[in-house]
C-alpha atoms as a PDB file:
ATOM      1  CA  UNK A   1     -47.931 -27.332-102.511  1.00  0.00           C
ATOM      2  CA  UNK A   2     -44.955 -25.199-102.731  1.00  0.00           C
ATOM      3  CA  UNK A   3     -41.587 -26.876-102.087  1.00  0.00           C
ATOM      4  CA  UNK A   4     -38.424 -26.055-101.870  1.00  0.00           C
ATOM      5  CA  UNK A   5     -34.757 -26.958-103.996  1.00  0.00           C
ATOM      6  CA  UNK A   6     -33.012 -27.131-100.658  1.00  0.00           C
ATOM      7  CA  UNK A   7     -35.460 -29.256 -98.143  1.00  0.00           C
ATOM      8  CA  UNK A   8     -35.268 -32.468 -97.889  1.00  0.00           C
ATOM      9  CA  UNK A   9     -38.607 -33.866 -97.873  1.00  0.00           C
ATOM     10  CA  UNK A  10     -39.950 -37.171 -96.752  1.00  0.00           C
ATOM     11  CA  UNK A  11     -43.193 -37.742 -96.917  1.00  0.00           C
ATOM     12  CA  UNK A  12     -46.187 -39.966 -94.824  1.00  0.00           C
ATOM     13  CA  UNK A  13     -44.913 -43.379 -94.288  1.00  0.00           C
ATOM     14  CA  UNK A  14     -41.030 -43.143 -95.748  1.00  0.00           C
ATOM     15  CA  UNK A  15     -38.897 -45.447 -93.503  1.00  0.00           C
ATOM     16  CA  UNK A  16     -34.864 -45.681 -93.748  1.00  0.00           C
ATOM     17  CA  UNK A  17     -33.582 -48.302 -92.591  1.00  0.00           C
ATOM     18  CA  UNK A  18     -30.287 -49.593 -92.169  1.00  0.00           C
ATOM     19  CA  UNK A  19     -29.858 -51.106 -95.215  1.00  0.00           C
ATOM     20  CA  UNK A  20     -32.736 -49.478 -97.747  1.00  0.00           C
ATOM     21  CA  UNK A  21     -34.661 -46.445 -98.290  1.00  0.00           C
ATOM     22  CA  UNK A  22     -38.250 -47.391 -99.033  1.00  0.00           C
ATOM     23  CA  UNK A  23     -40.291 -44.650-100.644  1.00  0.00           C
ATOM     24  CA  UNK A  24     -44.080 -44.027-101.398  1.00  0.00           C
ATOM     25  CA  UNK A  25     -44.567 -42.027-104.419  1.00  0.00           C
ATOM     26  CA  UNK A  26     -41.878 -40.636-106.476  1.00  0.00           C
ATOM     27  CA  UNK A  27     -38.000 -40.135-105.185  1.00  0.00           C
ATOM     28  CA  UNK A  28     -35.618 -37.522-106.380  1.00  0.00           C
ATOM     29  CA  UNK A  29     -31.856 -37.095-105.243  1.00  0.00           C
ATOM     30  CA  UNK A  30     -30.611 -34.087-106.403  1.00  0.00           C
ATOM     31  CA  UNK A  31     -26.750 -33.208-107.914  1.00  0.00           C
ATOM     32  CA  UNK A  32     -23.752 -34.381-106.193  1.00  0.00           C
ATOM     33  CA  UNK A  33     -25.467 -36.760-103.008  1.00  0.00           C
ATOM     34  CA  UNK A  34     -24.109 -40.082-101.762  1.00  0.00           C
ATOM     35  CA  UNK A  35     -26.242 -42.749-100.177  1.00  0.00           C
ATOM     36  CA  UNK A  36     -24.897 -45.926 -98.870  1.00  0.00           C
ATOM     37  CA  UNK A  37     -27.916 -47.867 -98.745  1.00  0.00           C
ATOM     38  CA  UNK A  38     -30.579 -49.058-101.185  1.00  0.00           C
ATOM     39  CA  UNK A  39     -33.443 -47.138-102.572  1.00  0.00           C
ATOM     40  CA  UNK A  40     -37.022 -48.561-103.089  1.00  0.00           C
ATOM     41  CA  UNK A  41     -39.774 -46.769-104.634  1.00  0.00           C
ATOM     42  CA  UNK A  42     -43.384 -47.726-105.897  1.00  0.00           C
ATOM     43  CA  UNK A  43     -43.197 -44.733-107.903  1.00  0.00           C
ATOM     44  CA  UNK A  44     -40.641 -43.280-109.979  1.00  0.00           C
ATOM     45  CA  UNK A  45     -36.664 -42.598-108.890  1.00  0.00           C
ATOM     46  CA  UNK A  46     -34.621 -39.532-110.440  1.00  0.00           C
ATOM     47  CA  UNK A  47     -31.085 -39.289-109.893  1.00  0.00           C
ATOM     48  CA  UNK A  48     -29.443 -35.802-110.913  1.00  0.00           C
ATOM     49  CA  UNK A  49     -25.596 -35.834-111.565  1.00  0.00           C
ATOM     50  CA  UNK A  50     -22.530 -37.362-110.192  1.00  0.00           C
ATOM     51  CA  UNK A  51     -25.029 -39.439-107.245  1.00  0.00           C
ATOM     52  CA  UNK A  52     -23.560 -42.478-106.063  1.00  0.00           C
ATOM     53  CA  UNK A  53     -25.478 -45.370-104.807  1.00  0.00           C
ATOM     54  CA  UNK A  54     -23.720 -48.139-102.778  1.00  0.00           C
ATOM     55  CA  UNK A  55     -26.940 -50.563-102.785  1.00  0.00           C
ATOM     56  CA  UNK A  56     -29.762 -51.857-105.233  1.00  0.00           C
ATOM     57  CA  UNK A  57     -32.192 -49.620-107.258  1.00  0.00           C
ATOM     58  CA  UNK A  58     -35.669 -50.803-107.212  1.00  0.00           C
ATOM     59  CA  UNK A  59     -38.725 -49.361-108.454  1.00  0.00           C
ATOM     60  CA  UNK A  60     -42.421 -49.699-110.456  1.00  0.00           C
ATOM     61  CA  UNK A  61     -41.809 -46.672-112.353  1.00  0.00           C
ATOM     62  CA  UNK A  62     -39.055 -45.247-114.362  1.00  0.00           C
ATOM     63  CA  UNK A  63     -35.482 -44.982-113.589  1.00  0.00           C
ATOM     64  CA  UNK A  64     -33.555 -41.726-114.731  1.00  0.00           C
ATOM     65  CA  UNK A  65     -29.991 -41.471-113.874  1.00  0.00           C
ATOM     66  CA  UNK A  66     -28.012 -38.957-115.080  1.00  0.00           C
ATOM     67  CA  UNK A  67     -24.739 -37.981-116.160  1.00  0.00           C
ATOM     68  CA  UNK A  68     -22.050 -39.398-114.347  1.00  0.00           C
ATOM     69  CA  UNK A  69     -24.187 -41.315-111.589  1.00  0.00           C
ATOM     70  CA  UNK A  70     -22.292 -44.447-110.060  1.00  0.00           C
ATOM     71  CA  UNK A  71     -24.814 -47.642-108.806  1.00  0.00           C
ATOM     72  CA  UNK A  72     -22.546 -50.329-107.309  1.00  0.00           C
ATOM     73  CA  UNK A  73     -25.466 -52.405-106.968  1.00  0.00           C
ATOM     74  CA  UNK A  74     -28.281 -53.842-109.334  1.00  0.00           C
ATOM     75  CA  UNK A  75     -31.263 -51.982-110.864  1.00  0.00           C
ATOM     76  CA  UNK A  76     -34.571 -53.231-111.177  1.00  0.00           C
ATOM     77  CA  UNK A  77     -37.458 -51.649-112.957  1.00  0.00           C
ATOM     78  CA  UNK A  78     -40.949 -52.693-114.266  1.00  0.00           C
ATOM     79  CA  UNK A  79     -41.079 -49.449-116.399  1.00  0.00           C
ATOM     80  CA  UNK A  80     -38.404 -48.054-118.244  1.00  0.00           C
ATOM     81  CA  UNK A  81     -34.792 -47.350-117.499  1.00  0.00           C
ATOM     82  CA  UNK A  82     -32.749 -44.121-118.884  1.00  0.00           C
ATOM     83  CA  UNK A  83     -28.498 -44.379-118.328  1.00  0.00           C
ATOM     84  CA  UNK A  84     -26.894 -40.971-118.481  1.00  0.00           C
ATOM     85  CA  UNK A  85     -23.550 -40.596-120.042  1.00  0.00           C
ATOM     86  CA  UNK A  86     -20.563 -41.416-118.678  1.00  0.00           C
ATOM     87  CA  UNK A  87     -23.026 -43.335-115.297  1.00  0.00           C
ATOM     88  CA  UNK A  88     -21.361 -46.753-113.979  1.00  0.00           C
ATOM     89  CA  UNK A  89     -23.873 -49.508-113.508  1.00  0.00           C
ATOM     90  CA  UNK A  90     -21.631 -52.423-111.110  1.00  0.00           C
ATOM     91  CA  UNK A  91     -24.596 -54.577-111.087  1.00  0.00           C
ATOM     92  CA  UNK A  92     -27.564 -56.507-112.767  1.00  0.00           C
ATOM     93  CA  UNK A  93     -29.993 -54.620-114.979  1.00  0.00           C
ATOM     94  CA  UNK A  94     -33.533 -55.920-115.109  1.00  0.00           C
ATOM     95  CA  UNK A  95     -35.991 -53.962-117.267  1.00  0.00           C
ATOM     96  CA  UNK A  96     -39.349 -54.350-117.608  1.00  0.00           C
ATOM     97  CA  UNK A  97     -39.583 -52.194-121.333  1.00  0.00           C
ATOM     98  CA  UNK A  98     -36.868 -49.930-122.674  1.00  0.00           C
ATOM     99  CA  UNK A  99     -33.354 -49.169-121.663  1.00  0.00           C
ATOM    100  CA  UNK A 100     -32.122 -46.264-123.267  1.00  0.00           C
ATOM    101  CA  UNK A 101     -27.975 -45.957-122.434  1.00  0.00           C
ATOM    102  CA  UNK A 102     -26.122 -43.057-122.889  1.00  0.00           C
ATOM    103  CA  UNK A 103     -22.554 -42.060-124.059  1.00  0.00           C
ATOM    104  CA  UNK A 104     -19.828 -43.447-122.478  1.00  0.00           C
ATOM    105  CA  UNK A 105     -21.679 -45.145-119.867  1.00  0.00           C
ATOM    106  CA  UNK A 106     -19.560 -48.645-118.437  1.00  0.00           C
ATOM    107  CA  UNK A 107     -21.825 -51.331-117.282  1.00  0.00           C
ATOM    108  CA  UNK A 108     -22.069 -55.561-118.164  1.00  0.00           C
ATOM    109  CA  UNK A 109     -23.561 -55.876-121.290  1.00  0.00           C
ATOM    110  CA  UNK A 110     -23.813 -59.619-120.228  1.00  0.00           C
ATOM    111  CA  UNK A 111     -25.710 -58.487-117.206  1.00  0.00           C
ATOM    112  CA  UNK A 112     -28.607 -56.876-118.946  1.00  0.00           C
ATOM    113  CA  UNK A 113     -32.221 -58.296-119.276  1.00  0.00           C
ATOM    114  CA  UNK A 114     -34.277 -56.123-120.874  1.00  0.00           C
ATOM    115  CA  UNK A 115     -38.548 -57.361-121.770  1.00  0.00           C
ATOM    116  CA  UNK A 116     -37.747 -54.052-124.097  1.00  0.00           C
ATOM    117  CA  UNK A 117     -35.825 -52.319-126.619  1.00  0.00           C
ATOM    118  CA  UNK A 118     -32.339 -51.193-126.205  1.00  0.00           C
ATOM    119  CA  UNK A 119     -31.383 -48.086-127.298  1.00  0.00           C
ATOM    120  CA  UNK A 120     -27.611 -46.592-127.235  1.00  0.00           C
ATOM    121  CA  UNK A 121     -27.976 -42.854-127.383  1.00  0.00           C
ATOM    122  CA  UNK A 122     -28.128 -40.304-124.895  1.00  0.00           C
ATOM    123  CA  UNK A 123     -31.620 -40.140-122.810  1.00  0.00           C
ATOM    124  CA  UNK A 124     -33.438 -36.851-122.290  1.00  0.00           C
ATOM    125  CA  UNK A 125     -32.015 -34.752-119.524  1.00  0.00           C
ATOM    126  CA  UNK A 126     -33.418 -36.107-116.090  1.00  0.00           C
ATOM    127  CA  UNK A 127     -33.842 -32.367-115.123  1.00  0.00           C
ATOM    128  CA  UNK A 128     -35.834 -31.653-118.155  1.00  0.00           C
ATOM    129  CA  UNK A 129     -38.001 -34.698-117.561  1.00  0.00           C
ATOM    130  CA  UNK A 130     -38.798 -33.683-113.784  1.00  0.00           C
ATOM    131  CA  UNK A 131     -40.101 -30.798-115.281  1.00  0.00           C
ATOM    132  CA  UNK A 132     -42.307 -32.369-117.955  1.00  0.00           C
ATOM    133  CA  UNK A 133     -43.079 -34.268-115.038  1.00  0.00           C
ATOM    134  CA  UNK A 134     -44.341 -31.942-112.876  1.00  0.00           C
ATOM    135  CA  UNK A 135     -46.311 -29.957-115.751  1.00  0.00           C
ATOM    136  CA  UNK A 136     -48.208 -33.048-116.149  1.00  0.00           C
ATOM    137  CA  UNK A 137     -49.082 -33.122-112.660  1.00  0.00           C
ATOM    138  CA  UNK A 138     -50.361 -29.225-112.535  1.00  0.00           C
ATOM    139  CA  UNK A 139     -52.629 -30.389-115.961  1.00  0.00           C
ATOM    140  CA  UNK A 140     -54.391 -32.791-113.101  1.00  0.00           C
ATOM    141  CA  UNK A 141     -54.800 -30.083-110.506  1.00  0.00           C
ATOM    142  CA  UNK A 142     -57.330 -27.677-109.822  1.00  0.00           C
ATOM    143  CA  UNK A 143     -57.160 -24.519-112.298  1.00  0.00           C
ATOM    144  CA  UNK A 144     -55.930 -22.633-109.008  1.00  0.00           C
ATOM    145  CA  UNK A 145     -52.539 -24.199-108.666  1.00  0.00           C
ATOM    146  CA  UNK A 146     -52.322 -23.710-112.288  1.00  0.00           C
ATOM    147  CA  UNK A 147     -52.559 -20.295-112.424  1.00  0.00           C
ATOM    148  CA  UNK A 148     -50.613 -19.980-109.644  1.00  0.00           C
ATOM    149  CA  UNK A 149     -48.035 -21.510-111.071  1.00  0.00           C
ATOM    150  CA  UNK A 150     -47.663 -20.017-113.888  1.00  0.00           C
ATOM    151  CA  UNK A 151     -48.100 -16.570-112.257  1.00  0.00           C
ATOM    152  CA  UNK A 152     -44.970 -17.550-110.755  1.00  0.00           C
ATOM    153  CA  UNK A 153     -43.156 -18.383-114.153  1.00  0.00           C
ATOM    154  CA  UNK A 154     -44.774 -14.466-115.292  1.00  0.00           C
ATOM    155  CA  UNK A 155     -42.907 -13.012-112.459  1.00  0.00           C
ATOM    156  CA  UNK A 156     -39.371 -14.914-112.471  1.00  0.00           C
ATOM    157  CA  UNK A 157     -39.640 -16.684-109.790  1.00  0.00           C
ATOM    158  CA  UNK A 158     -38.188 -19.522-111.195  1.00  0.00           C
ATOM    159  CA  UNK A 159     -37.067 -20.815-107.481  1.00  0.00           C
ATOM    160  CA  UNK A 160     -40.361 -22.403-106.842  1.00  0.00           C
ATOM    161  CA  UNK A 161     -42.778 -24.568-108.391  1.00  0.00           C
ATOM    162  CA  UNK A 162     -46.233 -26.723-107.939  1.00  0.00           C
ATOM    163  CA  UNK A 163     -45.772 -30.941-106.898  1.00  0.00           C
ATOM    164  CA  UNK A 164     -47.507 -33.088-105.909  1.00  0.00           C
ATOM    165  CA  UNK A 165     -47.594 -34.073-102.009  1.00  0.00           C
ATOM    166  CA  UNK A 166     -46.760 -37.398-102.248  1.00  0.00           C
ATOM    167  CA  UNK A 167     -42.964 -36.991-103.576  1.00  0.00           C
ATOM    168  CA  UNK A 168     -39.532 -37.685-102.179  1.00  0.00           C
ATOM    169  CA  UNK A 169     -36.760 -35.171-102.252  1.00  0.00           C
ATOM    170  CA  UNK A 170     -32.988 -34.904-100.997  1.00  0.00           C
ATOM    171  CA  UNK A 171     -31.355 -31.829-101.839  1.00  0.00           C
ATOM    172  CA  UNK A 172     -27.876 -31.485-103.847  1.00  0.00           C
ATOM    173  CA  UNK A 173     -25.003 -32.730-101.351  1.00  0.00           C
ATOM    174  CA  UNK A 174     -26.998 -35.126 -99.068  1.00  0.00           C
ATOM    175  CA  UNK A 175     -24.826 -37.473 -97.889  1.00  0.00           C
ATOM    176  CA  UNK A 176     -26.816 -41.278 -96.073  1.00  0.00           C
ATOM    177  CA  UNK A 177     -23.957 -43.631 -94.960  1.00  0.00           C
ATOM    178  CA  UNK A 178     -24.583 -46.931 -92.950  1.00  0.00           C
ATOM    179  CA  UNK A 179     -24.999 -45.252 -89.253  1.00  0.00           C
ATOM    180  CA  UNK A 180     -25.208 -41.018 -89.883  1.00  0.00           C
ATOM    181  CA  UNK A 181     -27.717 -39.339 -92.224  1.00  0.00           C
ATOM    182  CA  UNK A 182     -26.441 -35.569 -93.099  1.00  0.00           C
ATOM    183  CA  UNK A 183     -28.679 -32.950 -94.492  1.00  0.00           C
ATOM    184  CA  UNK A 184     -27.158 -29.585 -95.881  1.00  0.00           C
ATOM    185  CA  UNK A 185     -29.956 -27.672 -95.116  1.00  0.00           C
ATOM    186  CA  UNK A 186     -33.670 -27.964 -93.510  1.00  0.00           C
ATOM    187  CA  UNK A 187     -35.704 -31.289 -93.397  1.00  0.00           C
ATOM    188  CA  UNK A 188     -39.197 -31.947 -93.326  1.00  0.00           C
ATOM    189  CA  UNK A 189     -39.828 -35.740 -91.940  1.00  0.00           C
ATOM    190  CA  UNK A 190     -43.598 -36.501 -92.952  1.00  0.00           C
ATOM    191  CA  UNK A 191     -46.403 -38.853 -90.486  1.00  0.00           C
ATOM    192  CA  UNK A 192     -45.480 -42.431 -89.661  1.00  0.00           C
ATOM    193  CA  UNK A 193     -42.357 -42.506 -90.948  1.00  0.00           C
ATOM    194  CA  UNK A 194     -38.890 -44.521 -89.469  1.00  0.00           C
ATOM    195  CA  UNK A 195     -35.682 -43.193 -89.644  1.00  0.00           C
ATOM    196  CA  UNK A 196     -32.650 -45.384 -88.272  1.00  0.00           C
ATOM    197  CA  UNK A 197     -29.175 -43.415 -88.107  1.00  0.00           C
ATOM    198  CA  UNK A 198     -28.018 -40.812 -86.414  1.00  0.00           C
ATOM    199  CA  UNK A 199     -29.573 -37.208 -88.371  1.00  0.00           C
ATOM    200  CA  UNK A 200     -27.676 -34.108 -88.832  1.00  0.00           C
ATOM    201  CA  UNK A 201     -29.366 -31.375 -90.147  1.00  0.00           C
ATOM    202  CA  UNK A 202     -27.662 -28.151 -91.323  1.00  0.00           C
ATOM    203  CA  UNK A 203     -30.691 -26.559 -90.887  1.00  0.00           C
ATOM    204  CA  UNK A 204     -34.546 -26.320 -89.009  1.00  0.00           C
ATOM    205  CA  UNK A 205     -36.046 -30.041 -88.632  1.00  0.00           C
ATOM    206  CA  UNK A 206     -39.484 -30.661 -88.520  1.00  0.00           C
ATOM    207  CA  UNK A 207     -40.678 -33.701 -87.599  1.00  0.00           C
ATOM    208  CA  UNK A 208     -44.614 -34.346 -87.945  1.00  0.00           C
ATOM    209  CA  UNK A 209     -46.514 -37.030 -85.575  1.00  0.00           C
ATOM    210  CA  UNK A 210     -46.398 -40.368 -85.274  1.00  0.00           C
ATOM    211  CA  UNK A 211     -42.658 -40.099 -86.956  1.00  0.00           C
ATOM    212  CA  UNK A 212     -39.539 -42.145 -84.977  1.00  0.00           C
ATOM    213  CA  UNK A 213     -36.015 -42.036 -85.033  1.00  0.00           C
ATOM    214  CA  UNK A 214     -33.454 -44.535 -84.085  1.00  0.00           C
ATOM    215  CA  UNK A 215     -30.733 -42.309 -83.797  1.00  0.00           C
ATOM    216  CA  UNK A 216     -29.242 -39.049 -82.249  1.00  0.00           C
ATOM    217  CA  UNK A 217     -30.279 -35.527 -83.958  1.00  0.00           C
ATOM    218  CA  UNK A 218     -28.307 -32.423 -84.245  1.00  0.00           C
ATOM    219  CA  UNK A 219     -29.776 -29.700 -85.997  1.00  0.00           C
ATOM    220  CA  UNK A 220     -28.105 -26.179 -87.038  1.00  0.00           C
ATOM    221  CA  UNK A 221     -31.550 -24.259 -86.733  1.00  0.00           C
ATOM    222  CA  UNK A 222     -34.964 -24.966 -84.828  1.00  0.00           C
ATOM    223  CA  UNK A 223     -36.433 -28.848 -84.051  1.00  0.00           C
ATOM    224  CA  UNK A 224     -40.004 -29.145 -83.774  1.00  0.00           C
ATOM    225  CA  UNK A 225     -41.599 -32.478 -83.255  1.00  0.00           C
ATOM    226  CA  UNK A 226     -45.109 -33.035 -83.552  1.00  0.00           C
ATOM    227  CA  UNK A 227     -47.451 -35.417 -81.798  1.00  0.00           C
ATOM    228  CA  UNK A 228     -46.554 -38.686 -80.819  1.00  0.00           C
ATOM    229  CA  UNK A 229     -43.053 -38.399 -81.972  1.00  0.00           C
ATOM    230  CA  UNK A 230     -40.856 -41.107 -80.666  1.00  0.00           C
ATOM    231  CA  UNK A 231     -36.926 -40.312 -80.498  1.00  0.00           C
ATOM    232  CA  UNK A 232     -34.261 -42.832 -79.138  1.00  0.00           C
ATOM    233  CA  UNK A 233     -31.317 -41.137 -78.900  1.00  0.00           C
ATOM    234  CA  UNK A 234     -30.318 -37.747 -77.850  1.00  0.00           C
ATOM    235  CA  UNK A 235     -31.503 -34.396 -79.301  1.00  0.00           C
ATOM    236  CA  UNK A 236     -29.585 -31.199 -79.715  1.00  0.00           C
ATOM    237  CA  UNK A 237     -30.258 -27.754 -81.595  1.00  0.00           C
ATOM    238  CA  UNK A 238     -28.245 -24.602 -81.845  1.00  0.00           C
ATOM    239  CA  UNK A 239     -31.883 -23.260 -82.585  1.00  0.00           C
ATOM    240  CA  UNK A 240     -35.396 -23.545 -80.290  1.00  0.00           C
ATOM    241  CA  UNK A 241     -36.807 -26.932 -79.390  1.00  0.00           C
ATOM    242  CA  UNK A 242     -40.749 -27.607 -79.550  1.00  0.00           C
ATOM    243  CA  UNK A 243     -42.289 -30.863 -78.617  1.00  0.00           C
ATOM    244  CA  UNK A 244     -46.214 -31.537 -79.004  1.00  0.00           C
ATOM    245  CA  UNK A 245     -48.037 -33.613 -77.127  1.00  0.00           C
ATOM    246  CA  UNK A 246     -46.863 -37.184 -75.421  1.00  0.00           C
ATOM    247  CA  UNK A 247     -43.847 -37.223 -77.544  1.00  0.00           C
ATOM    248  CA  UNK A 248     -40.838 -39.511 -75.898  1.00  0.00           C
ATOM    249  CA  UNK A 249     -37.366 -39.092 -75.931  1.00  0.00           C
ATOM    250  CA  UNK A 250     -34.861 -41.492 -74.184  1.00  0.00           C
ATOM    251  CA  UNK A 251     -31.841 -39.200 -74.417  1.00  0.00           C
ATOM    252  CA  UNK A 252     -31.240 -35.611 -73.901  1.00  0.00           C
ATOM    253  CA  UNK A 253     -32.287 -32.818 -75.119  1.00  0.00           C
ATOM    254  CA  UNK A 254     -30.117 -29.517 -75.305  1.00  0.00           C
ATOM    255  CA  UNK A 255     -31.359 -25.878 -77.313  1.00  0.00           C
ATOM    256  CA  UNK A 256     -31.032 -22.634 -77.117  1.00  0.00           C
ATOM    257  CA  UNK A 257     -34.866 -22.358 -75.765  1.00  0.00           C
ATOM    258  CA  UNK A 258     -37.402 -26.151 -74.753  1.00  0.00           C
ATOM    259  CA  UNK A 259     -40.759 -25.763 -74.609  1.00  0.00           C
ATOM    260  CA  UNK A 260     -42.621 -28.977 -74.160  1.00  0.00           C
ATOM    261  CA  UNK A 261     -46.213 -30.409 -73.163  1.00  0.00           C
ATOM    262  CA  UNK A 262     -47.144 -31.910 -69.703  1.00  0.00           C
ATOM    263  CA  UNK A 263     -47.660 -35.305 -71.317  1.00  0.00           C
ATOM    264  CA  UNK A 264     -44.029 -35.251 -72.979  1.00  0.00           C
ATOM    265  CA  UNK A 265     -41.703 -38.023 -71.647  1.00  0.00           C
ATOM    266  CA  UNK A 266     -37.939 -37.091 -71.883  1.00  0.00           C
ATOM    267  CA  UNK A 267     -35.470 -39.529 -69.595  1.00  0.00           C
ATOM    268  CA  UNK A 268     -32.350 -37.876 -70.271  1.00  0.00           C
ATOM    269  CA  UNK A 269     -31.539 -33.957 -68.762  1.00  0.00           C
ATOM    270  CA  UNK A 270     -32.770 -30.846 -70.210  1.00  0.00           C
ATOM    271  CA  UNK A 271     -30.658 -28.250 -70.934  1.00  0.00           C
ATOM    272  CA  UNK A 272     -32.457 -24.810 -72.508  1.00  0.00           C
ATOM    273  CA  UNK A 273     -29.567 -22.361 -72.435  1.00  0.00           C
ATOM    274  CA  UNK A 274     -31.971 -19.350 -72.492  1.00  0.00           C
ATOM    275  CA  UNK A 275     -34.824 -21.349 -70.814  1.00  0.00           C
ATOM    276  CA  UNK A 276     -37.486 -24.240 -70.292  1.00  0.00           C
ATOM    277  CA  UNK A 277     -40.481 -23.835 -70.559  1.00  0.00           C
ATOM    278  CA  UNK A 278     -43.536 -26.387 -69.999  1.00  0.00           C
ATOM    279  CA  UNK A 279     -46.831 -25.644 -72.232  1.00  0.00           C
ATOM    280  CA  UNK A 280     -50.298 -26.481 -70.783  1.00  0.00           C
ATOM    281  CA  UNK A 281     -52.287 -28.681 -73.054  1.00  0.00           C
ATOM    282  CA  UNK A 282     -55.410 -27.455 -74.545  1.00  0.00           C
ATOM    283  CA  UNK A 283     -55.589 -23.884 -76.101  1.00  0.00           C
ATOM    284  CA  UNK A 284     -52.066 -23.498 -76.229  1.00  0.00           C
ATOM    285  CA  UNK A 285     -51.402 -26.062 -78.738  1.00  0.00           C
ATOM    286  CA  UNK A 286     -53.787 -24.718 -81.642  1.00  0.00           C
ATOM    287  CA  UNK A 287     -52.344 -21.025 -80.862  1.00  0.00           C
ATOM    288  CA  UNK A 288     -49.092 -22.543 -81.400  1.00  0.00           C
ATOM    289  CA  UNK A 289     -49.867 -24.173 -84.635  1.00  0.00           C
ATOM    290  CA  UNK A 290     -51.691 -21.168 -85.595  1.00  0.00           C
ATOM    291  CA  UNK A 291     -48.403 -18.976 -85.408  1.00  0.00           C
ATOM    292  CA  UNK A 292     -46.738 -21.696 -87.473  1.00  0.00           C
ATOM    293  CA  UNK A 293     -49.063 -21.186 -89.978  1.00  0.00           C
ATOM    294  CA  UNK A 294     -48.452 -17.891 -89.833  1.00  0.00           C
ATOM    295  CA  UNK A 295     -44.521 -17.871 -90.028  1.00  0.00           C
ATOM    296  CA  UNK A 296     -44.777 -20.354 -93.054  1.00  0.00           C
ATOM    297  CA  UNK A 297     -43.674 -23.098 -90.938  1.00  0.00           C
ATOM    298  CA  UNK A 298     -46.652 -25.257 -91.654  1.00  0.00           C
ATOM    299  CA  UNK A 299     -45.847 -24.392 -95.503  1.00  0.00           C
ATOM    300  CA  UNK A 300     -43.355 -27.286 -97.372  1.00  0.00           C
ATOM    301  CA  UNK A 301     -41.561 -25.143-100.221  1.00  0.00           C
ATOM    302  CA  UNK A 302     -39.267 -25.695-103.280  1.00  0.00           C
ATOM    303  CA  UNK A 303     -38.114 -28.091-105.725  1.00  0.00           C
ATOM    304  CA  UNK A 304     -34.891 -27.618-108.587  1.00  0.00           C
END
């Protein structure tokens, strides 16, 4: 799968809620994001540079922060745990092996437990690791992606590279406070998973079934939501609005052009500003997600 630096991805089954984040699979926040609510992983969490995190850390897998990252709560982690230089760490540290602590990084030493070593020096760059990272995962793949991907690599495209589906990503400058979630560019929100907070997207949103959100969404670009989709609050796009089958919204929905199924409950007022438009179930639909296909739409891409 192709994915790309500036989408936020969430895959099958992530839910935020008000307080925590709770992942499937490996989670990576990119340079310069703030989130104001804990982050949960069974996987592994990266955290590029200068990312602030107002509530615990907690995962099975490794923790990489890097330089200049600020946790104001505690960090727990049944693998090992990597400290950038010059990170702040307000909280508990629990390790289950290694810590490995950069320069200059202020935390408790009193507030350490570590099943581990401890080693003060400065940890491999989390960047370069993600990297490693994702090599190892292309050395599990099919010989396809491989050569795919390093067909890429021949040919500079250095913008995109192979992961693996089941990984977390919010782009450089994402900013998740207590109420409002704000995206600086497109978002991909996977099956089955639970948002709570209003969403503002500085780009397209995509939305796949089953998904909710307990919030209102503004989006810079094009909304589609997919089947079964569930939206409390109101919806508005500067872009096209598409809704698949029996979706529900309890607010209202405002675009630039609404298309939307038979089955499709909305309760608030429609408002298409160059039209509405009501799609009849049956062929329609795969024709639909045929041109997606098409248009790349269908497509996740970038990562770095």
């Amino acid at each position: 799968m192709v994915f790309d630096r500036s989408l936020c991805h969430l895959p099958e089954a992530t839910v935020i809620e008000e307080k925590n984040i709770r992942c499937k699979g490996d989670v990576v926040l990119a340079d310069k994001s703030s989130v104001k609510r804990g982050l949960m992983s069974d996987g592994r969490i990266f955290m590029g540079e200068f990312v602030e995190i107002e509530g615990d850390i907690i995962a099975i897998g490794d923790i990489r922060i890097d330089k200049g990252g600020k946790v104001k709560g505690n960090i727990t982690g049944d693998a090992d745990i990597y400290l950038g230089e010059r990170s702040i760490i307000a909280g508990e540290i629990i390790v289950g092996k290694n810590l490995d602590i950069g320069e200059g990084v202020e935390m408790d030493p009193n507030a350490i437990d570590s099943r581990g070593r401890i080693n003060i020096r400065n940890p491999i760059s989390v960047i370069v690791y993600i990297l490693l990272y994702l090599l190892e995962l292309l050395r599990r793949d099919d010989s396809k992606e491989v050569e795919d991907f390093f067909k890429e690599l021949e040919e500079g495209g250095g913008d995109k590279i192979l992961v693996s589906r089941n990984f977390t990503y919010f782009p450089r400058g994402t900013n998740i406070g207590p109420e409002k979630i704000e995206i600086p560019g497109d978002m991909n929100i996977g099956h089955d998973c639970k948002i709570v907070g209003d969403l503002r997207v500085g780009g397209s949103l995509e939305i796949e079934s089953e998904a909710q959100v307990f919030g209102n969404i503004e989006s810079a670009g094009n909304i589609f939501l997919g089947e079964n989709v569930v939206i409390n609050g109101n919806m508005k796009a500067l872009g096209d609005i598409t809704v698949h089958h029996a979706a529900r919204i309890s607010g209202d929905v405002r675009g630039r052009n609404i298309s939307f199924t038979p089955d499709t409950v909305i309760d608030g007022t429609l408002k298409g500003e160059d039209g509405i438009r009501i799609n009849p179930e049956g062929d329609a639909g795969i024709e639909e997600r045929i041109e997606r296909f098409e248009r790349g739409v269908d497509e996740v891409e970038g990562i770095i």
